[in-house]
N, C-alpha and C. Protein backbone atom coordinates (compact mmCIF):
# COMPACT_ATOMS: atom_id res chain seq x y z
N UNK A 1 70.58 117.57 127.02
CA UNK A 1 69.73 118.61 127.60
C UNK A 1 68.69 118.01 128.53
N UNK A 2 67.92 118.78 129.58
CA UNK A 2 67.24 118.13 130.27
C UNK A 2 65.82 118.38 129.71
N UNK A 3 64.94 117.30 130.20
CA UNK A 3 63.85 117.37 129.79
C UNK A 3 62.87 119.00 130.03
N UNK A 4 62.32 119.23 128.87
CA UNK A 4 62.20 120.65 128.84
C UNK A 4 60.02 120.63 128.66
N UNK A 5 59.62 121.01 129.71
CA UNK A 5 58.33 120.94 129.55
C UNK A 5 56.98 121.12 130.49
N UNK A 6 56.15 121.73 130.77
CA UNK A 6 55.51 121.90 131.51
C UNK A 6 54.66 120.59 131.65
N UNK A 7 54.04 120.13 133.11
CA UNK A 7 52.88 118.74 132.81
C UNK A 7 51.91 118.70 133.88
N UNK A 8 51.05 118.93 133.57
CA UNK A 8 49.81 118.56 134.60
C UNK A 8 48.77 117.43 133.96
N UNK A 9 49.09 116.74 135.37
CA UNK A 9 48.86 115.58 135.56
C UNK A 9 47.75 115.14 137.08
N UNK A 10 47.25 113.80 137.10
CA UNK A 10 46.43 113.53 137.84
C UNK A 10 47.28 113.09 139.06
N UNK A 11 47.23 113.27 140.42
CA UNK A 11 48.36 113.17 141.41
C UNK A 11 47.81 111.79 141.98
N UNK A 12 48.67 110.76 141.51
CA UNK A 12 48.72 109.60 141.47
C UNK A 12 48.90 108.68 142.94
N UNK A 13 49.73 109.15 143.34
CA UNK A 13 49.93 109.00 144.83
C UNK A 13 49.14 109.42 145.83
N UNK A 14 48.16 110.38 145.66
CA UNK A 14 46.82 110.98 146.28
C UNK A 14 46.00 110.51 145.93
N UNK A 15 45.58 109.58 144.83
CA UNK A 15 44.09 108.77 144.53
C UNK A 15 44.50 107.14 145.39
N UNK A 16 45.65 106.79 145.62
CA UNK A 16 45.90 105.72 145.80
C UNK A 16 45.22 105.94 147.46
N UNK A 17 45.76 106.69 148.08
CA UNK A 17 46.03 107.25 149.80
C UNK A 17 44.31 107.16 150.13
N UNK A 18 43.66 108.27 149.06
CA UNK A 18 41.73 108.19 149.45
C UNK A 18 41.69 107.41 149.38
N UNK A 19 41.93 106.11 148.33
CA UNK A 19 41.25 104.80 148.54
C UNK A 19 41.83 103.99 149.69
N UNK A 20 42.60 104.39 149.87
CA UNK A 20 43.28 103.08 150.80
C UNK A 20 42.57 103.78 152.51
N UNK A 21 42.41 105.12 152.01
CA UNK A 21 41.80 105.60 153.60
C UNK A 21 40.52 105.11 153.77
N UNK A 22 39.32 105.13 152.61
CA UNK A 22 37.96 104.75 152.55
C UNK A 22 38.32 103.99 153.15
N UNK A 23 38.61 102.43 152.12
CA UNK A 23 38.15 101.44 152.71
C UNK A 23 38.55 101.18 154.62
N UNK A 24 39.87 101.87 154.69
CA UNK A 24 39.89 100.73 156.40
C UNK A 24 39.28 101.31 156.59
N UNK A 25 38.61 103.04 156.52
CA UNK A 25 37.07 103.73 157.50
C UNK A 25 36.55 102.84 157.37
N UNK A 26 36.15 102.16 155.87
CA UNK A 26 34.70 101.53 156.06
C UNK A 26 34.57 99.74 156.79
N UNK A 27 36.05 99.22 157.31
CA UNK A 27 36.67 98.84 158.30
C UNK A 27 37.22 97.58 157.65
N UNK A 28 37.48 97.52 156.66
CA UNK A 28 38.39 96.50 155.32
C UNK A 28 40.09 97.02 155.96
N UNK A 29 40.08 95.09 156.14
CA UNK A 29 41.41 94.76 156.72
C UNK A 29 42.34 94.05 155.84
N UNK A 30 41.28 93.21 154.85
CA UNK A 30 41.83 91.99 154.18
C UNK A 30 41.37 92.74 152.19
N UNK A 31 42.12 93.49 151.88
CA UNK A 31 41.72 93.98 150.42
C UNK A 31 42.46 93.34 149.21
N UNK A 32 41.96 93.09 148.60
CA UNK A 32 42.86 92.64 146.97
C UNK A 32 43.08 93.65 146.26
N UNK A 33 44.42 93.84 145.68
CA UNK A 33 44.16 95.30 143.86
C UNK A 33 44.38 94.15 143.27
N UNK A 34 43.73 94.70 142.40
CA UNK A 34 43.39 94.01 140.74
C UNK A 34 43.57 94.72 139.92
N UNK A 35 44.93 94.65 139.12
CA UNK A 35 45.59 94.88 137.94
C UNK A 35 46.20 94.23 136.56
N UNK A 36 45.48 94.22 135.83
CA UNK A 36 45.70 93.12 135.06
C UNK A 36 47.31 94.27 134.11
N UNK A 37 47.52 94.99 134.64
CA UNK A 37 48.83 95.89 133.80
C UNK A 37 49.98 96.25 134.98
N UNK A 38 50.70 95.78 135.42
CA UNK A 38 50.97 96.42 137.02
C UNK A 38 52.53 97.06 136.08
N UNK A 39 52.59 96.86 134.82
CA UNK A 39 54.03 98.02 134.62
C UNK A 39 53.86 98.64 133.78
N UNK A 40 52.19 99.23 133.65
CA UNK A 40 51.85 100.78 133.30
C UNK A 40 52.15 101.66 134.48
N UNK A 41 52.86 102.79 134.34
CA UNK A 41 53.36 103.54 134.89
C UNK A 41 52.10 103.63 136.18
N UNK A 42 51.23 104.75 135.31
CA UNK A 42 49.96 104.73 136.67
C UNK A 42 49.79 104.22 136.98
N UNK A 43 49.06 103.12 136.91
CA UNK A 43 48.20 101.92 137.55
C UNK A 43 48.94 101.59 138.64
N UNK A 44 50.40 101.38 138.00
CA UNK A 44 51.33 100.88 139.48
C UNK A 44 51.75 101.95 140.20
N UNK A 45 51.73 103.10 139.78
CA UNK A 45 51.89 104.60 141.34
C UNK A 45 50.54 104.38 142.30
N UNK A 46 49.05 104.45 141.41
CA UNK A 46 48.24 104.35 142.59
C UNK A 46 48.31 103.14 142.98
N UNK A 47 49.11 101.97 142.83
CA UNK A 47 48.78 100.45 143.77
C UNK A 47 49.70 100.65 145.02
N UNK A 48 50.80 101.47 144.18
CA UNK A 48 51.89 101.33 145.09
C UNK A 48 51.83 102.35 146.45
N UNK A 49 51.00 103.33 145.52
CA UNK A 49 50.07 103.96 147.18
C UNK A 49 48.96 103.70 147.68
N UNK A 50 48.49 102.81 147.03
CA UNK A 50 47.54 102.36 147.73
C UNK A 50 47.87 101.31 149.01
N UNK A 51 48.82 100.28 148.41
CA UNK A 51 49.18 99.12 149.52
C UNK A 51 50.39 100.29 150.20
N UNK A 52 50.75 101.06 150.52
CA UNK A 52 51.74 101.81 150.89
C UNK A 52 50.65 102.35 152.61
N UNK A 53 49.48 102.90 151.98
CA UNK A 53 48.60 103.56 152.79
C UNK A 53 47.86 102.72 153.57
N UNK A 54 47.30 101.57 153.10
CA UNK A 54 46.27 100.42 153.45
C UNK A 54 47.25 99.69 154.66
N UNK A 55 48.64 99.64 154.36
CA UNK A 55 49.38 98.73 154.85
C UNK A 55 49.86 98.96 156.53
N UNK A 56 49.90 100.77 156.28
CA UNK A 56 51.02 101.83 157.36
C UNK A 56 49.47 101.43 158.58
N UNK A 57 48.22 101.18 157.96
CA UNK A 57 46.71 101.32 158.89
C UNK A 57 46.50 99.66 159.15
N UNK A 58 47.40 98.78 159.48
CA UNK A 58 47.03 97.59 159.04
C UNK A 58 46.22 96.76 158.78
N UNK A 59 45.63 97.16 157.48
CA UNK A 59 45.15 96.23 156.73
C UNK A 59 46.30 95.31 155.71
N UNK A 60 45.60 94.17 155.43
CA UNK A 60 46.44 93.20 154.70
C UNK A 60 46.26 93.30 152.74
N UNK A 61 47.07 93.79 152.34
CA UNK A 61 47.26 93.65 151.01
C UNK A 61 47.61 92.95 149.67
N UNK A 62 47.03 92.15 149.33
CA UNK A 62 47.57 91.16 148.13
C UNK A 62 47.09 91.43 146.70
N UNK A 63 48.10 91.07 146.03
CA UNK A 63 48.47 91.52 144.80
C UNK A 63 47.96 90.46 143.68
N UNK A 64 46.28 90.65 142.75
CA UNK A 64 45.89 90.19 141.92
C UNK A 64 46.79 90.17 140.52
N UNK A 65 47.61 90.02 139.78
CA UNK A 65 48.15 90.92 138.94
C UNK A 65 48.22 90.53 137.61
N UNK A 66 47.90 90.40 136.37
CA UNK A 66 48.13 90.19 135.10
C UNK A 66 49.96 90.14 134.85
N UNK A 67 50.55 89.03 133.87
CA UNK A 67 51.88 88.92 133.40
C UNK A 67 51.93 90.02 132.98
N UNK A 68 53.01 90.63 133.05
CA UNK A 68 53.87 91.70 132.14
C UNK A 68 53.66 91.23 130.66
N UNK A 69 54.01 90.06 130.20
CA UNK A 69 53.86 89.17 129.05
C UNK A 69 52.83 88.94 128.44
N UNK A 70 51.47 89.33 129.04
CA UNK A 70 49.86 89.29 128.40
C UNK A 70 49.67 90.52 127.80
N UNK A 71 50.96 91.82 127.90
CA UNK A 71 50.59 92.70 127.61
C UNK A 71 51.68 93.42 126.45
N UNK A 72 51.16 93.94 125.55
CA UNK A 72 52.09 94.88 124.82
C UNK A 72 51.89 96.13 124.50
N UNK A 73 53.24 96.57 123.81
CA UNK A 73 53.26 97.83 123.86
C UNK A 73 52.59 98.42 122.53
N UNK A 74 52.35 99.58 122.04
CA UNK A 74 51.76 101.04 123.25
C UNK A 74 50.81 99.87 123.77
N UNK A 75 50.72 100.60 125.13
CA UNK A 75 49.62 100.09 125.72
C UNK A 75 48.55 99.72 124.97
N UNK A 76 47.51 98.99 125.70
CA UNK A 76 46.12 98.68 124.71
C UNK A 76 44.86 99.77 125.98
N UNK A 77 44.17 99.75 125.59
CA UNK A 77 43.05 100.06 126.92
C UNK A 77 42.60 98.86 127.72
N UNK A 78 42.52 98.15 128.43
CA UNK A 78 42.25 97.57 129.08
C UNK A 78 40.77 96.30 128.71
N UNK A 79 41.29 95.62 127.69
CA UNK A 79 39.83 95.71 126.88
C UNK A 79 39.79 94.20 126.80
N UNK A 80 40.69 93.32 127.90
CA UNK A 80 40.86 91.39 127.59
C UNK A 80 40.05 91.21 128.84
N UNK A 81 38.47 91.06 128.62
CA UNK A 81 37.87 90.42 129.59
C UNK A 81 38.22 89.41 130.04
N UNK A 82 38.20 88.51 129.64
CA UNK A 82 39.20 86.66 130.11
C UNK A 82 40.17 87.25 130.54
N UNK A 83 40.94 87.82 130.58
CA UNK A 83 42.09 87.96 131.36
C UNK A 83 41.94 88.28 133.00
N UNK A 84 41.07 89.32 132.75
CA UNK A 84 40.49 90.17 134.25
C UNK A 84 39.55 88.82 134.69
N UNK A 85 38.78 88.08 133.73
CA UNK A 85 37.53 86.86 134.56
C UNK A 85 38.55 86.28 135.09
N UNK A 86 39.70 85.87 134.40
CA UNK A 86 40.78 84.83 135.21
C UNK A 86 41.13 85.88 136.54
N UNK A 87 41.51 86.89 136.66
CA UNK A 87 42.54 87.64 138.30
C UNK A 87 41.22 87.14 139.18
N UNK A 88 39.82 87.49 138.46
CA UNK A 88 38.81 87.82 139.32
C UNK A 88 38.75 86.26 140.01
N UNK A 89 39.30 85.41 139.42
CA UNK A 89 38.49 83.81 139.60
C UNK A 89 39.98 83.66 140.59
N UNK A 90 40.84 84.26 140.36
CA UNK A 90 42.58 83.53 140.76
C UNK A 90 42.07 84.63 142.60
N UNK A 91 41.16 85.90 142.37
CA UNK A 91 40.81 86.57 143.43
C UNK A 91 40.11 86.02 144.31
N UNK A 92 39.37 84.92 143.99
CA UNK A 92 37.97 84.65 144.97
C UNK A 92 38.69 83.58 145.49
N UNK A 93 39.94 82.75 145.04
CA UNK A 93 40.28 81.47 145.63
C UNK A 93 41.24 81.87 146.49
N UNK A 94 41.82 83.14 146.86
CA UNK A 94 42.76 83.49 147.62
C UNK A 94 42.33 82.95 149.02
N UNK A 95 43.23 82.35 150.08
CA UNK A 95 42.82 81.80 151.25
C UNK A 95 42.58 82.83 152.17
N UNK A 96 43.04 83.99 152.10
CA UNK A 96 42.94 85.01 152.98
C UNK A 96 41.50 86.09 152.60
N UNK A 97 40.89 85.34 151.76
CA UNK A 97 39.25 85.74 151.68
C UNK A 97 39.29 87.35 151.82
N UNK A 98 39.75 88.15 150.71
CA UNK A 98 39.77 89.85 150.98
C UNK A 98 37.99 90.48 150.90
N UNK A 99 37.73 91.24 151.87
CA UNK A 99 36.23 91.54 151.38
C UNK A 99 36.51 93.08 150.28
N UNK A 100 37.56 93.07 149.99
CA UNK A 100 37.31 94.59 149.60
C UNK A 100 38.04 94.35 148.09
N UNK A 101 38.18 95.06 147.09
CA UNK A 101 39.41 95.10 146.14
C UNK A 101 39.27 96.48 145.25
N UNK A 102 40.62 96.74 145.16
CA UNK A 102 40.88 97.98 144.79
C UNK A 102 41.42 98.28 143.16
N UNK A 103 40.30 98.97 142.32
CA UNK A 103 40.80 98.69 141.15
C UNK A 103 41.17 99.97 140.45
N UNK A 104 42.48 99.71 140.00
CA UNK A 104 43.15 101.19 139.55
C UNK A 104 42.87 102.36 138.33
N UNK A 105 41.75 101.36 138.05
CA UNK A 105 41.22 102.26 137.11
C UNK A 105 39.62 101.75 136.61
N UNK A 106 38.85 102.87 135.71
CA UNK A 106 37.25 102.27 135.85
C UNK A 106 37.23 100.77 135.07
N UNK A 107 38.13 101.12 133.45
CA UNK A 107 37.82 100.35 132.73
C UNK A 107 38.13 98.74 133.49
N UNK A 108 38.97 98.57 134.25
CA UNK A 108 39.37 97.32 135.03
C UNK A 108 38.06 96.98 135.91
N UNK A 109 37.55 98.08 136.55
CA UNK A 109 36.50 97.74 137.36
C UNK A 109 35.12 97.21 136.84
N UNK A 110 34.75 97.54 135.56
CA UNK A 110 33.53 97.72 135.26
C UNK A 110 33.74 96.12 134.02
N UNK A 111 35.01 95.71 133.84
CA UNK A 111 35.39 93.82 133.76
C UNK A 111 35.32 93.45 134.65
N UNK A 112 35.81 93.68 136.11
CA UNK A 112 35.09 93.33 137.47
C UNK A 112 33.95 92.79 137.66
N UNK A 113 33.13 93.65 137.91
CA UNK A 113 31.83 93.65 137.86
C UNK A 113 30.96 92.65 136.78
N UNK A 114 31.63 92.57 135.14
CA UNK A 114 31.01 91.57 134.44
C UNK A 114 31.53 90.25 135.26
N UNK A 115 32.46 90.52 135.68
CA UNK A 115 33.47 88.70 136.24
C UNK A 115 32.82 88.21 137.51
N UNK A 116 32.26 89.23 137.95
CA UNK A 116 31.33 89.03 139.51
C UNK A 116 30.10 88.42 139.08
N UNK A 117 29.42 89.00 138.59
CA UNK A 117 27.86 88.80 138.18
C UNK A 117 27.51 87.92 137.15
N UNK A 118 28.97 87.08 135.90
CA UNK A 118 28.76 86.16 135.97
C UNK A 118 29.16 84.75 137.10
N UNK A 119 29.26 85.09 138.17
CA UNK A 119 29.71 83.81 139.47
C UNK A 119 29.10 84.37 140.14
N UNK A 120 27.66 85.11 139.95
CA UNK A 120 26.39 85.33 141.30
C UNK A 120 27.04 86.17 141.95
N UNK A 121 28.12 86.50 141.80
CA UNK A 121 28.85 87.35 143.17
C UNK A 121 28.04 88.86 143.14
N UNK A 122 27.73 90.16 143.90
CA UNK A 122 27.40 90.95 143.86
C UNK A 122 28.14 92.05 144.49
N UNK A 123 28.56 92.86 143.56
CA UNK A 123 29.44 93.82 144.24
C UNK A 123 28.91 94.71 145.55
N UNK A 124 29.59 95.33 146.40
CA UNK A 124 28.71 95.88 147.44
C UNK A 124 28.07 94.81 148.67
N UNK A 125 27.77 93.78 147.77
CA UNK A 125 27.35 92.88 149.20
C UNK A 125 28.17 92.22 149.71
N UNK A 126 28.51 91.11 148.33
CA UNK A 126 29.42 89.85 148.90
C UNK A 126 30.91 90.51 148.83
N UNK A 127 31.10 91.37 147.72
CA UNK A 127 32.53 92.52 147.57
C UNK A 127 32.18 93.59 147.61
N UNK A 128 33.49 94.25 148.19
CA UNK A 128 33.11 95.41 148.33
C UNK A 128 34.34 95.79 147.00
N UNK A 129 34.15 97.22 146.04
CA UNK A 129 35.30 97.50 145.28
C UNK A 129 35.27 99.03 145.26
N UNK A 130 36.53 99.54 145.03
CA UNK A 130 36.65 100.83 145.06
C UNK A 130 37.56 101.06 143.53
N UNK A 131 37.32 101.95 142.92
CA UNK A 131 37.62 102.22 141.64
C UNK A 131 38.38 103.96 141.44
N UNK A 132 39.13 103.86 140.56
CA UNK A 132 39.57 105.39 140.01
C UNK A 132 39.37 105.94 138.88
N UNK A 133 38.95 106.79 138.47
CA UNK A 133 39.06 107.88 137.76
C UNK A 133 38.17 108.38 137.31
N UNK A 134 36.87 107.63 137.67
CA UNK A 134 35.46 108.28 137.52
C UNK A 134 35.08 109.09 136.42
N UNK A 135 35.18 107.81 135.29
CA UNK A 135 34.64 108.05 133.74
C UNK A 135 33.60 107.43 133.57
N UNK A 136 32.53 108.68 133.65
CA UNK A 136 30.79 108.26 133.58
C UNK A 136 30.89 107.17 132.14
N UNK A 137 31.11 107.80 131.03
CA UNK A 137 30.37 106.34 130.19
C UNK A 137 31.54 104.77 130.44
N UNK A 138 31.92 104.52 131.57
CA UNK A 138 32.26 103.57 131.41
C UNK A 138 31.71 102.81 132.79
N UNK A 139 31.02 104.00 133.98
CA UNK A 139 30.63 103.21 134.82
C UNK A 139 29.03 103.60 135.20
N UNK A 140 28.25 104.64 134.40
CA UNK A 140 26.66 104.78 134.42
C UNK A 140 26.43 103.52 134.27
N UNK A 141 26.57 102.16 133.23
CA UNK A 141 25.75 101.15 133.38
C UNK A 141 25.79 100.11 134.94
N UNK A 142 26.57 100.32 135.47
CA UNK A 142 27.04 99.53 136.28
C UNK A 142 26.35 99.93 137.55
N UNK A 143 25.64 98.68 138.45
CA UNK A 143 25.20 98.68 139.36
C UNK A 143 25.46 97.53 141.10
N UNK A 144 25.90 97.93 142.01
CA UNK A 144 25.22 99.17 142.19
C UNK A 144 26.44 100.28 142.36
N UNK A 145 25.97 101.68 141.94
CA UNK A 145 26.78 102.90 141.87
C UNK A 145 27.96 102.42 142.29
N UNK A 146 29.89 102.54 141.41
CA UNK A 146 30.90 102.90 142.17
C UNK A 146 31.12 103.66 142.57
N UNK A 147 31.77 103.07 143.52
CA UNK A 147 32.49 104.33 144.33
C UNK A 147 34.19 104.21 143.69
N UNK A 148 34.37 105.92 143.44
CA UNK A 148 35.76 105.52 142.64
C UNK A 148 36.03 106.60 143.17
N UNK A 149 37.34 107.14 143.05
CA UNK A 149 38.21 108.61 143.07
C UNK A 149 38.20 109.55 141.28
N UNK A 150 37.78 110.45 141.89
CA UNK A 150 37.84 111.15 140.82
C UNK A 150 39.08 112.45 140.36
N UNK A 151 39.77 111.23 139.59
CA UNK A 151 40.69 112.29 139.21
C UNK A 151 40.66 113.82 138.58
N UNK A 152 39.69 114.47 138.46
CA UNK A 152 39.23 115.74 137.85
C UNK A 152 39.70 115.94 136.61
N UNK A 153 39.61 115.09 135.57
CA UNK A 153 40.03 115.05 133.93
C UNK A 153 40.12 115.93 133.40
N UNK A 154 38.48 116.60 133.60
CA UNK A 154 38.29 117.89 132.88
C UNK A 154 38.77 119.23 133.19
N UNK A 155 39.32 118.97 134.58
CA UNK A 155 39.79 120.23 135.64
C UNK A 155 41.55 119.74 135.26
N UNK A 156 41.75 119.00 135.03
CA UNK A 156 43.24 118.69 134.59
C UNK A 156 43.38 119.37 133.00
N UNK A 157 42.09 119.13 132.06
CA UNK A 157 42.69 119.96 131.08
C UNK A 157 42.51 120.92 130.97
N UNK A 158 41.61 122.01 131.82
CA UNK A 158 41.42 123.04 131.89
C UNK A 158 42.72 123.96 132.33
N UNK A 159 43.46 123.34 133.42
CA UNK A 159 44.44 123.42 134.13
C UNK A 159 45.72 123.45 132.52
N UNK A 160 45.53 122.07 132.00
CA UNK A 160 46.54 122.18 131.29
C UNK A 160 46.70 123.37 129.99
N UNK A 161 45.24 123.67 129.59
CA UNK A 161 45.34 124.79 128.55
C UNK A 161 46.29 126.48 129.44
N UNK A 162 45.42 126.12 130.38
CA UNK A 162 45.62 127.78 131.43
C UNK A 162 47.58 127.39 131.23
N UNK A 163 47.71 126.63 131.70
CA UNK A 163 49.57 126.19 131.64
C UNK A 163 50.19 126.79 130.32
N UNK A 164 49.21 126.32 129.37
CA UNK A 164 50.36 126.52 127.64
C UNK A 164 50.06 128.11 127.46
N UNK A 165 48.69 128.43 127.97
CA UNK A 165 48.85 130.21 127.81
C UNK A 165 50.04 130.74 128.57
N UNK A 166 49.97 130.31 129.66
CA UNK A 166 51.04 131.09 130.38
C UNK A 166 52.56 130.93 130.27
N UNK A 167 52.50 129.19 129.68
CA UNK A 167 53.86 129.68 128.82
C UNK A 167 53.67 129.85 127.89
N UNK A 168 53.16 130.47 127.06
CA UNK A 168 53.55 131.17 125.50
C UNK A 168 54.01 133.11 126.42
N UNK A 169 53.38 133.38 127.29
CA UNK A 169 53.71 134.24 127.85
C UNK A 169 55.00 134.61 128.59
N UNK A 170 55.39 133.15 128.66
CA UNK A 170 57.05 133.40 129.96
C UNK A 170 57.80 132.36 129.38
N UNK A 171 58.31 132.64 127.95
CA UNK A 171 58.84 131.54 127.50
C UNK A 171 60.19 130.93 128.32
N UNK A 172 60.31 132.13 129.10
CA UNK A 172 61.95 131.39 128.93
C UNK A 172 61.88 131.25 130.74
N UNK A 173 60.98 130.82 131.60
CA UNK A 173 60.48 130.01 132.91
C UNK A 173 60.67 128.85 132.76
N UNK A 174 61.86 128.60 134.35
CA UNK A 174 61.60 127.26 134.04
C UNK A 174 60.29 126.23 134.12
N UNK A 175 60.46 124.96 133.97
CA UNK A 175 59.29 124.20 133.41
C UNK A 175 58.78 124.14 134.93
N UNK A 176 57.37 123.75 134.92
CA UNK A 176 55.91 123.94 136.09
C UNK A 176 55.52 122.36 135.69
N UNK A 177 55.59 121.94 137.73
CA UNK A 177 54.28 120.74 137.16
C UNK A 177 53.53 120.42 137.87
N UNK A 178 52.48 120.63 137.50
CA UNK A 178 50.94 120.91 138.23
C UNK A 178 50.68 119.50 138.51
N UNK A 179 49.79 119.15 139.94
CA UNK A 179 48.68 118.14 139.58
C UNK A 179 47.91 118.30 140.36
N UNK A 180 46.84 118.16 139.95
CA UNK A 180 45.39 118.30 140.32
C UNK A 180 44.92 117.19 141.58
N UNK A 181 44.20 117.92 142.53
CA UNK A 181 43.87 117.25 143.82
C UNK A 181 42.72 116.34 143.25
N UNK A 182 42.33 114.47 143.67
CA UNK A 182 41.69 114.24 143.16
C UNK A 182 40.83 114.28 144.42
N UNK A 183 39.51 113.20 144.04
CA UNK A 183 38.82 113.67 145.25
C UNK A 183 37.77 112.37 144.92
N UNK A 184 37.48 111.71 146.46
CA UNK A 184 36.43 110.61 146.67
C UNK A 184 34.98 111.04 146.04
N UNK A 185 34.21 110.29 145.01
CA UNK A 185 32.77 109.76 144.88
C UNK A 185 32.54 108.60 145.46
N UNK A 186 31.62 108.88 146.17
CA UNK A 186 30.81 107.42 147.08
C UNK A 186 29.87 106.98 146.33
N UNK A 187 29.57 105.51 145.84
CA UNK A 187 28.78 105.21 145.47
C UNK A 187 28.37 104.08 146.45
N UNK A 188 27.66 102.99 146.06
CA UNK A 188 27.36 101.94 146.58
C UNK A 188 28.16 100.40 146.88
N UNK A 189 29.69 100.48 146.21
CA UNK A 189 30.02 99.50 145.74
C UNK A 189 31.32 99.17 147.18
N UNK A 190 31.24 99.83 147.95
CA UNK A 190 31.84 99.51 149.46
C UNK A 190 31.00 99.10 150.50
N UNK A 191 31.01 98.14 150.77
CA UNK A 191 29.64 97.80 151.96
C UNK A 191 30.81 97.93 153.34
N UNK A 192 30.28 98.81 154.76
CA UNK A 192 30.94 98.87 155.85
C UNK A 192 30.83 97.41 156.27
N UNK A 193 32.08 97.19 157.43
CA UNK A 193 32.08 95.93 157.45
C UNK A 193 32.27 95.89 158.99
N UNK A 194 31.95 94.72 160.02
CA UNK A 194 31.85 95.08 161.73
C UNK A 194 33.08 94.68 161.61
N UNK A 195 34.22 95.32 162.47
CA UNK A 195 35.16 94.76 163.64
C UNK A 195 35.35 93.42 163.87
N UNK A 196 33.95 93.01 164.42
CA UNK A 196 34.15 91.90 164.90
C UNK A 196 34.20 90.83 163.72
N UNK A 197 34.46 90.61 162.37
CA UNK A 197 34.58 89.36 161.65
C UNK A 197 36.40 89.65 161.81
N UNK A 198 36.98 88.53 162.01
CA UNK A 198 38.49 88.01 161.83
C UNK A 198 38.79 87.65 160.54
């Protein structure tokens, strides 16, 4: 039988595209993603639109990435600081010096940010980073302000209850699958950058 089920979901391929549009506006040619999971499903739809989008505008894209093998299953949350201090340290020695990096989700970003600020680095000045999914208690402490995409969580489950009413109402419709438009927060953590550096 085929899979039988309604799903609304965060549109994965549209958080990747805003970020990858910010940064070349904000004129980032040379960006890193930093994924310490790259074969969790999400993480790798928005990378894969992200360097998809960043790439078509040419900017240059390289791939920070954690082993498949550091990780098991069910997933964990994202919670091996040393792992992310290592991409962040394997990030800064890259020869192609990225000013920007794109991180696919908060909890990755906000190990970022500890991996920066212990090596003096300062996000926003010396990096610039752009983040997704804009979950306040994981990025209120963090300074200065990210800027992330906000997948609309709460507008996704609002969305998803309104879905199960309406099928208990039309049982026999076929299956619906919603996803929710996400949408850019600007914070501080992209610094514009001139043209003129090569």
């Amino acid at each position: 039988g085929a899979d039988w089920g309604d799903t609304v979901e965060s549109n994965d391929t549209e958080v990747g595209r805003l970020a990858a549009d910010y940064l070349v506006s904000m004129g980032h040619k040379r960006i890193a993603i930093l994924d310490p999971k790259p074969d969790h499903v999400t993480l790798g739809q928005r990378c894969a639109s992200f360097t998809w989008h960043a790439t078509n505008q040419g900017a240059k894209v390289e791939n920070v990435f954690g082993a498949s093998s550091d990780w098991t299953l069910p997933l964990q949350p994202v919670s091996d600081i040393e792992l992310v201090d290592k991409l962040v340290g394997k990030l800064l020695k890259l020869r192609s010096k990225p000013t920007a990096v794109f991180c696919p989700a908060d909890c990755i970003s906000a190990m970022v940010y500890h991996a920066c600020a212990r090596r003096g680095i300062q996000v926003g000045k010396d990096i610039s980073l752009i983040s997704c999914n804009n979950e306040l208690p994981l990025l209120t402490g963090l300074y200065p302000e990210v800027t992330t995409i906000d997948i609309c969580a709460e507008q996704i489950g609002r969305q998803a209850v309104e879905q199960l009413i309406w099928r208990l109402d039309h049982p026999g419709s076929p299956s619906v699958s919603v996803s929710v438009q996400p949408r850019l927060v600007e914070g501080m953590s992209v610094k514009k950058v001139s043209r003129s550096k090569r």
